[in-house]
Protein backbone atom coordinates (compact mmCIF):
# COMPACT_ATOMS: atom_id res chain seq x y z
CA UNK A 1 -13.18 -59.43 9.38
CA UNK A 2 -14.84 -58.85 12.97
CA UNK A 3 -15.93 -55.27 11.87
CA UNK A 4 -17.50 -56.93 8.57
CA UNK A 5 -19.42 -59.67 10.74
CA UNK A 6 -20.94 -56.48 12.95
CA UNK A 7 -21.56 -54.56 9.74
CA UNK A 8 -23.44 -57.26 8.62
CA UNK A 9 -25.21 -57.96 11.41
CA UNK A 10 -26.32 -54.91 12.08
CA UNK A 11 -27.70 -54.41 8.74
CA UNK A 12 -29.81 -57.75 9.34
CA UNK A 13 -31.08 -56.85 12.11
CA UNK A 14 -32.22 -52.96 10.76
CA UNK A 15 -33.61 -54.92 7.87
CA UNK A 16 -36.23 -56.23 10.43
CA UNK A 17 -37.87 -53.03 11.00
CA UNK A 18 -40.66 -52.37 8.26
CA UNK A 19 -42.80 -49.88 9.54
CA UNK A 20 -41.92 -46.65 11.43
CA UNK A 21 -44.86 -44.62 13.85
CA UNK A 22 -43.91 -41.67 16.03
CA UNK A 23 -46.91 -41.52 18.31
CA UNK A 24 -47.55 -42.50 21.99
CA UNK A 25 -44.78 -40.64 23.52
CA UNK A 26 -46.54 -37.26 23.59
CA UNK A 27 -47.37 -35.25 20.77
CA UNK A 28 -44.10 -35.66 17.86
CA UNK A 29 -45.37 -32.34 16.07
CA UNK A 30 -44.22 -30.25 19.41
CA UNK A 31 -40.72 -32.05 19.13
CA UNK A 32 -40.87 -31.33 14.94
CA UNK A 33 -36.95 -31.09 14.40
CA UNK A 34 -36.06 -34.19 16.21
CA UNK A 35 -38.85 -35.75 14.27
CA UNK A 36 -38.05 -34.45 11.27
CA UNK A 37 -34.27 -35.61 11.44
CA UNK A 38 -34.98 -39.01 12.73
CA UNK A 39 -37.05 -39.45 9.69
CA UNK A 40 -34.85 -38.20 7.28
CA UNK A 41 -32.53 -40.85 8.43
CA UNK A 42 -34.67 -43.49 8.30
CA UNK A 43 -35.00 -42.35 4.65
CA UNK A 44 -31.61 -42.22 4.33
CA UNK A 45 -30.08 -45.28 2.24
CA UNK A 46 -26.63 -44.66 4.31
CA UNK A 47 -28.90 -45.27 7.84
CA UNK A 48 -32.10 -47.52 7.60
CA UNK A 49 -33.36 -46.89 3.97
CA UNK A 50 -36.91 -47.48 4.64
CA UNK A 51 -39.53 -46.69 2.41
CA UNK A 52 -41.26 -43.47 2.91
CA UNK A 53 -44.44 -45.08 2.46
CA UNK A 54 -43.69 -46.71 6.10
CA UNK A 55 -42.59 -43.91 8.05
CA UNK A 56 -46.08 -42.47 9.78
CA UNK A 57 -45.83 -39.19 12.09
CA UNK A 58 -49.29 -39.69 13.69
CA UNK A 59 -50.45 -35.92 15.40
CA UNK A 60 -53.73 -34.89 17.75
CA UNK A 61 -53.42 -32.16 15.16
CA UNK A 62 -51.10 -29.20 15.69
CA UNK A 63 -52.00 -27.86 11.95
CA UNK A 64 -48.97 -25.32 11.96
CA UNK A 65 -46.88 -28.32 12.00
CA UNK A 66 -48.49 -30.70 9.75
CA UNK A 67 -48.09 -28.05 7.02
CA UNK A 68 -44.62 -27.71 7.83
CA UNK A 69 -44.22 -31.56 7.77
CA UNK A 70 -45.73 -30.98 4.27
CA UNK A 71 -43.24 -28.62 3.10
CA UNK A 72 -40.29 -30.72 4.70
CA UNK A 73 -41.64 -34.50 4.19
CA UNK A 74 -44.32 -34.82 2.11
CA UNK A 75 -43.87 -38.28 1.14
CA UNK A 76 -44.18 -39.32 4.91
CA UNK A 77 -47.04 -40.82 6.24
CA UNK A 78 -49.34 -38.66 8.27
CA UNK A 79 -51.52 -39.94 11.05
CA UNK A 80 -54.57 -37.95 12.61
CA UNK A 81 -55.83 -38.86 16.02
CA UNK A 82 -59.03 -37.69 16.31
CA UNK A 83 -60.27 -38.75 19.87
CA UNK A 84 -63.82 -38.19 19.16
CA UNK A 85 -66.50 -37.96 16.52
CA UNK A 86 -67.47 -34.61 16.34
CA UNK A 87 -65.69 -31.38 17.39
CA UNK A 88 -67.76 -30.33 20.70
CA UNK A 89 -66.66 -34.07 22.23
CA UNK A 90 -63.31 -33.76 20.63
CA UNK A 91 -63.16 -30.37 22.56
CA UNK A 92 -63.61 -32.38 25.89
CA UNK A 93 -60.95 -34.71 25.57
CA UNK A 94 -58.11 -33.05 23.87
CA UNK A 95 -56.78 -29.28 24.52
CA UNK A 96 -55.70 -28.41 21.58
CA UNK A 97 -58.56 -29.13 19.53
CA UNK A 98 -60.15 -25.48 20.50
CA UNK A 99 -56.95 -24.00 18.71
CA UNK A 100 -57.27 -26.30 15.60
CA UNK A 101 -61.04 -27.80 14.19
CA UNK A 102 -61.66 -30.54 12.79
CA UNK A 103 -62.44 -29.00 9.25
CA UNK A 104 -59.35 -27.13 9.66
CA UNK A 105 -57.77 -30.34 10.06
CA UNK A 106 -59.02 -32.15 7.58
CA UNK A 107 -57.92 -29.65 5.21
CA UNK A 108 -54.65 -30.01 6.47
CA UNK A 109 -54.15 -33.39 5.76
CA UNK A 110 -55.70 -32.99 2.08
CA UNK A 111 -53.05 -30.58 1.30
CA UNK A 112 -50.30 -33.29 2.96
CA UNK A 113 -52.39 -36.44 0.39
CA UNK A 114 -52.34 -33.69 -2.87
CA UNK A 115 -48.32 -32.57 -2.34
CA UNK A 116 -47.24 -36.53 -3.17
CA UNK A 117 -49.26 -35.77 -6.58
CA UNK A 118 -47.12 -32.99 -7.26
């Protein structure tokens, strides 16, 4: 009966959470397969069944990744983080943004939008 009550309980409590974002803990695209398995079982009905549609990976933009997240995840959320307006300024403030432009980018997460219409 005990091990019911905790069952329970826990599943009240997980019920709670609504709305899953990996961001502010440095960049969750360089840390992809922990990522990608935490989501999966927050997807999972056996774990925290959440809705896809509130699971957001949120990235500076690591477009390597974000395509794989599209092959792996596609009905996750995906988050860009921009910094800046234009590319020079973006340039300033984050490293990575010399490696990956923002056209690039925004490419990237057209093809992430289109593979839920598939």
């Amino acid at each position: 009966r005990k091990t019911t009550q905790k069952k329970n309980n826990k599943e009240q409590q997980l019920s709670l959470i609504r709305n899953i974002v990996f961001m502010g803990m440095g960049e969750p695209l360089n840390n992809y397969n922990n990522v990608l398995l935490a989501c999966q079982a927050m997807l999972n009905r056996k774990f925290w069944n959440l809705s896809a549609k509130h699971v957001t990976v949120s990235t500076v933009g690591v477009i390597p990744k974000m395509r794989k997240l599209t092959q792996d995840l596609p009905q996750v959320s995906l988050a860009l983080s921009l910094h800046a307006p234009n590319q020079p300024m973006r340039t300033e403030i984050v490293p990575t943004a010399k490696q990956y432009p923002i056209e690039e980018l925004v490419q990237a997460l057209d093809d992430h939008m289109m593979a839920l219409t598939k």
